[in-house]
N, C-alpha and C. Protein backbone atom coordinates (compact mmCIF):
# COMPACT_ATOMS: atom_id res chain seq x y z
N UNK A 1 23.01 76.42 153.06
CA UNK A 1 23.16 77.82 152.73
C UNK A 1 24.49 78.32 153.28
N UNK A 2 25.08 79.52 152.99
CA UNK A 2 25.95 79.81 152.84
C UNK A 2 26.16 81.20 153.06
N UNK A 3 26.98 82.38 153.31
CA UNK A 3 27.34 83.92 153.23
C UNK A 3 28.52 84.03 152.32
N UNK A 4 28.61 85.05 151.72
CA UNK A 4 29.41 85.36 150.68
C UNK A 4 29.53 87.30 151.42
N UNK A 5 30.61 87.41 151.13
CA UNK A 5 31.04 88.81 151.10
C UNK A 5 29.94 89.75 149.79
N UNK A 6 30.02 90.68 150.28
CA UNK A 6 29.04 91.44 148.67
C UNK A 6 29.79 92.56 148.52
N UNK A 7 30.40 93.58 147.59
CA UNK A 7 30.44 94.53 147.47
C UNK A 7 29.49 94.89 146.11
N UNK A 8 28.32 96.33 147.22
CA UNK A 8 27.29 96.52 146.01
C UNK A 8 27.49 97.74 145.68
N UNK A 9 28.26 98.06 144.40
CA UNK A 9 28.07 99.55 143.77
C UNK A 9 27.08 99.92 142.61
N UNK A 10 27.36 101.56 142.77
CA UNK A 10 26.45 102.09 141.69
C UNK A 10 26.76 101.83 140.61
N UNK A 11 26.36 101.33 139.60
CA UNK A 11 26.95 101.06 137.90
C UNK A 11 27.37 102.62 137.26
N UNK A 12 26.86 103.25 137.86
CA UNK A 12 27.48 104.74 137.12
C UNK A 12 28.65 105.43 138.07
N UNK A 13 29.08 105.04 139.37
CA UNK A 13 29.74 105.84 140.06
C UNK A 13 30.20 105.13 141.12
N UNK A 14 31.62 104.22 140.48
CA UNK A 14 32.28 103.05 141.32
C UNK A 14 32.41 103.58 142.69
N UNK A 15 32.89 104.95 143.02
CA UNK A 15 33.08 105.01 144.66
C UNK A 15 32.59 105.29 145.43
N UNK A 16 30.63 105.02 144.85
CA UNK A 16 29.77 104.42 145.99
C UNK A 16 29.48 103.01 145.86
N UNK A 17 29.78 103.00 146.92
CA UNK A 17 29.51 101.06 146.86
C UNK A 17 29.14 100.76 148.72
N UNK A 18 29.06 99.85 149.48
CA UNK A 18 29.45 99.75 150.72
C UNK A 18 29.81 97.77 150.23
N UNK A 19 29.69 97.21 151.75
CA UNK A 19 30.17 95.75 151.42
C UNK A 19 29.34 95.15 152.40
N UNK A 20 28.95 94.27 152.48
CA UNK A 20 28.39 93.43 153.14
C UNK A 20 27.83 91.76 153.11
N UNK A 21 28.18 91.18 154.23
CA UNK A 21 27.78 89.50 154.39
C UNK A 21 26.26 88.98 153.52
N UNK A 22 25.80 88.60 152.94
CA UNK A 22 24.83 88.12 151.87
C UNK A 22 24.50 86.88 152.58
N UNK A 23 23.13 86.15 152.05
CA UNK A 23 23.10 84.84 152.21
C UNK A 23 22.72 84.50 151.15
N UNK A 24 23.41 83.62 150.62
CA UNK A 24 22.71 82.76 149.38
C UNK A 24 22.70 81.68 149.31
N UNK A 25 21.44 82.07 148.44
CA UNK A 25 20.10 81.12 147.77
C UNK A 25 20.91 80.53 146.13
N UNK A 26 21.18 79.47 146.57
CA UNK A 26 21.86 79.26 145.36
C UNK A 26 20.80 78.90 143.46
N UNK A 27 19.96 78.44 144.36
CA UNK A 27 18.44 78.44 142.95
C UNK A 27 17.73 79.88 142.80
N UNK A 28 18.46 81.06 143.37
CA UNK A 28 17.44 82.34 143.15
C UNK A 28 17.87 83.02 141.94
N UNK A 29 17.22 83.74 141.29
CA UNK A 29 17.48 84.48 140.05
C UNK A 29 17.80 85.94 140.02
N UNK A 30 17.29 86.13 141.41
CA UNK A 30 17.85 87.82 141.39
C UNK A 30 18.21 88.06 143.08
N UNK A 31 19.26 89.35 143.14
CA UNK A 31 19.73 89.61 144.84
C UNK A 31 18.82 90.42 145.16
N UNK A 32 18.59 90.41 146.43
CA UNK A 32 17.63 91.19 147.05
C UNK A 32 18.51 92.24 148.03
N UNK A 33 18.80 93.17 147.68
CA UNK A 33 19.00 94.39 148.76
C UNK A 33 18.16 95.37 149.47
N UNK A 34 18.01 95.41 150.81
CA UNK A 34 17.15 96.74 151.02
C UNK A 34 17.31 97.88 150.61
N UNK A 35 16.40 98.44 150.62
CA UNK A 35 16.05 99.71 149.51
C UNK A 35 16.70 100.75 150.26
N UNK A 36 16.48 100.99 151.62
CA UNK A 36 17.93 101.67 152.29
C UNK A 36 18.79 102.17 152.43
N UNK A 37 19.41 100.44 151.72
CA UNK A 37 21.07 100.35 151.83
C UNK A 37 21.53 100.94 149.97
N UNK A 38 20.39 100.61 148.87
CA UNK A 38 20.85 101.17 147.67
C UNK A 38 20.14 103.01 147.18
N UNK A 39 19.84 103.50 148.20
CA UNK A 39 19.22 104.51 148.46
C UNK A 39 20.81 105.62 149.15
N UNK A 40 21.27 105.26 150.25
CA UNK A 40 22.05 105.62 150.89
C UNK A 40 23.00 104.33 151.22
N UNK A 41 24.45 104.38 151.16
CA UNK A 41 24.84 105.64 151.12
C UNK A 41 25.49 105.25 148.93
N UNK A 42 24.67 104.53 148.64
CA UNK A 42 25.25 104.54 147.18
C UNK A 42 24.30 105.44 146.08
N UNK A 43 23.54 105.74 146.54
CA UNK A 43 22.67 107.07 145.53
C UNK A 43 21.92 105.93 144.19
N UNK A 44 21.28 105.01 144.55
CA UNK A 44 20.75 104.33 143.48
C UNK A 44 19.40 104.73 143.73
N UNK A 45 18.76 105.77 142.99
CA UNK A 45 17.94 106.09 142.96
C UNK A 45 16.62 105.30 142.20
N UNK A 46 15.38 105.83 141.82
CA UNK A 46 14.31 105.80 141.70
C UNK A 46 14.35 104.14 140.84
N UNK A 47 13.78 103.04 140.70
CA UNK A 47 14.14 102.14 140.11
C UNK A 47 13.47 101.91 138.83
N UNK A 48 13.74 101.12 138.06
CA UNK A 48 13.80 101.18 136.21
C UNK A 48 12.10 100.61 136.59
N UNK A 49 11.21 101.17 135.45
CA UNK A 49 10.19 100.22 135.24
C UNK A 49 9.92 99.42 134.32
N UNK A 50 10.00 98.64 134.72
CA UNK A 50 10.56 96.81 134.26
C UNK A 50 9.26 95.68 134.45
N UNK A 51 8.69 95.37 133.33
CA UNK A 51 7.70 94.34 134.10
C UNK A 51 8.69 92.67 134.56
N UNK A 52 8.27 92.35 135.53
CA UNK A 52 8.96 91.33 135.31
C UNK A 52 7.38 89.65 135.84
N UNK A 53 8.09 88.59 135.17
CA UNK A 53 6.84 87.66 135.48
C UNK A 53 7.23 87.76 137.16
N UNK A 54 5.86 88.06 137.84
CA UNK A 54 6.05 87.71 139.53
C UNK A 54 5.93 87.03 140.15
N UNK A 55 6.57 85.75 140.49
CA UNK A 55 6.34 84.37 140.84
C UNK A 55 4.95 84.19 141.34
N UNK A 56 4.33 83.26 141.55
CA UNK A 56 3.63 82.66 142.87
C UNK A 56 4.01 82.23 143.95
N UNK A 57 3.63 82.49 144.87
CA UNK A 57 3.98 82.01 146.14
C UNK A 57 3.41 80.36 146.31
N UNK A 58 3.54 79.65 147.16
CA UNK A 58 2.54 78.05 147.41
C UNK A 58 1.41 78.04 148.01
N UNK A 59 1.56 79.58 148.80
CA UNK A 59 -0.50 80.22 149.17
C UNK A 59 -1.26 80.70 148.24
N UNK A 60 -0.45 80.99 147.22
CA UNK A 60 -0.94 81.59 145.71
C UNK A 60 -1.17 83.21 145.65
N UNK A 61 -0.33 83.28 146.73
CA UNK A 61 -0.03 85.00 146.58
C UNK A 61 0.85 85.77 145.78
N UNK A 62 1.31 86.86 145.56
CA UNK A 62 2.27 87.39 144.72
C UNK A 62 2.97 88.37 145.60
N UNK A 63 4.39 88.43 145.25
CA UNK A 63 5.33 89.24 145.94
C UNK A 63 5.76 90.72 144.93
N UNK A 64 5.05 91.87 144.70
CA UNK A 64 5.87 92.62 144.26
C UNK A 64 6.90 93.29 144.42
N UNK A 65 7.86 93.65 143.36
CA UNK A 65 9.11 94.23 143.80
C UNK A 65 9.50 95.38 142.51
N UNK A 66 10.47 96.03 143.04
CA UNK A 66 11.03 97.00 142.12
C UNK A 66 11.94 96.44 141.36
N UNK A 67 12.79 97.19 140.67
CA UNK A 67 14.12 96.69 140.28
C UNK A 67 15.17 97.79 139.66
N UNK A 68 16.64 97.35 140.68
CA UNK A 68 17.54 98.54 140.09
C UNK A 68 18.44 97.71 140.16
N UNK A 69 19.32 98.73 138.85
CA UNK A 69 20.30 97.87 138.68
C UNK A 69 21.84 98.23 139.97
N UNK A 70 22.63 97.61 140.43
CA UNK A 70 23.92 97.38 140.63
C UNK A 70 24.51 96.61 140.50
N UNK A 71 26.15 97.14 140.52
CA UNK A 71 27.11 96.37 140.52
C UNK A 71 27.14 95.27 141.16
N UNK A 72 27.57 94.39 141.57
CA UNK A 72 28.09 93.28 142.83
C UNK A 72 29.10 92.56 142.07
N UNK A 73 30.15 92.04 143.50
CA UNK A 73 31.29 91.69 143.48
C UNK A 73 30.95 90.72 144.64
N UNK A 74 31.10 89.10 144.26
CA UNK A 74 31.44 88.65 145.86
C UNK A 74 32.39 87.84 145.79
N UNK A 75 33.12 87.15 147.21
CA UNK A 75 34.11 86.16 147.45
C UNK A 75 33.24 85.35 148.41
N UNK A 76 33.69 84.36 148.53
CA UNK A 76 33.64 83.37 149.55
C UNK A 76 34.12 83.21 151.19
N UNK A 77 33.22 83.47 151.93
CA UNK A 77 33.63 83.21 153.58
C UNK A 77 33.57 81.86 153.84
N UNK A 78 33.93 81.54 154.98
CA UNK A 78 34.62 80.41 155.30
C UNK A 78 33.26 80.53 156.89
């Protein structure tokens, strides 16, 4: 595994964004941000309702989640 730089903005309003160190999962299909950090200080409000299939877990549980959209931008750390 690995960190990558992130810059995450609003898709409607480039000069909220903030930046931050990531870890990635290079087999994952979607980024996970806390709700928080796309709440404040980038104003990504209330999230789309979206069904999406919700994996299984290997205990055979299920993880629900929301989903909103942003921007992201990353580079590579060393």
């Amino acid at each position: 595994m690995f960190q990558v730089n992130v810059r995450v903005a609003n898709p409607h309003d480039a000069a909220r964004f903030f930046d931050e160190k990531f870890w990635v999962d290079t087999g994952a299909l979607y980024t996970f941000v806390p709700e928080d950090r796309l709440q404040q200080p980038i104003n990504i409000m209330p999230p789309l309702r979206v069904v999406l299939n919700t994996p299984t877990l290997a205990a055979g549980s299920r993880i629900a989640s929301q989903l909103r959209l942003a921007a992201t931008r990353t580079t590579r750390t060393q």
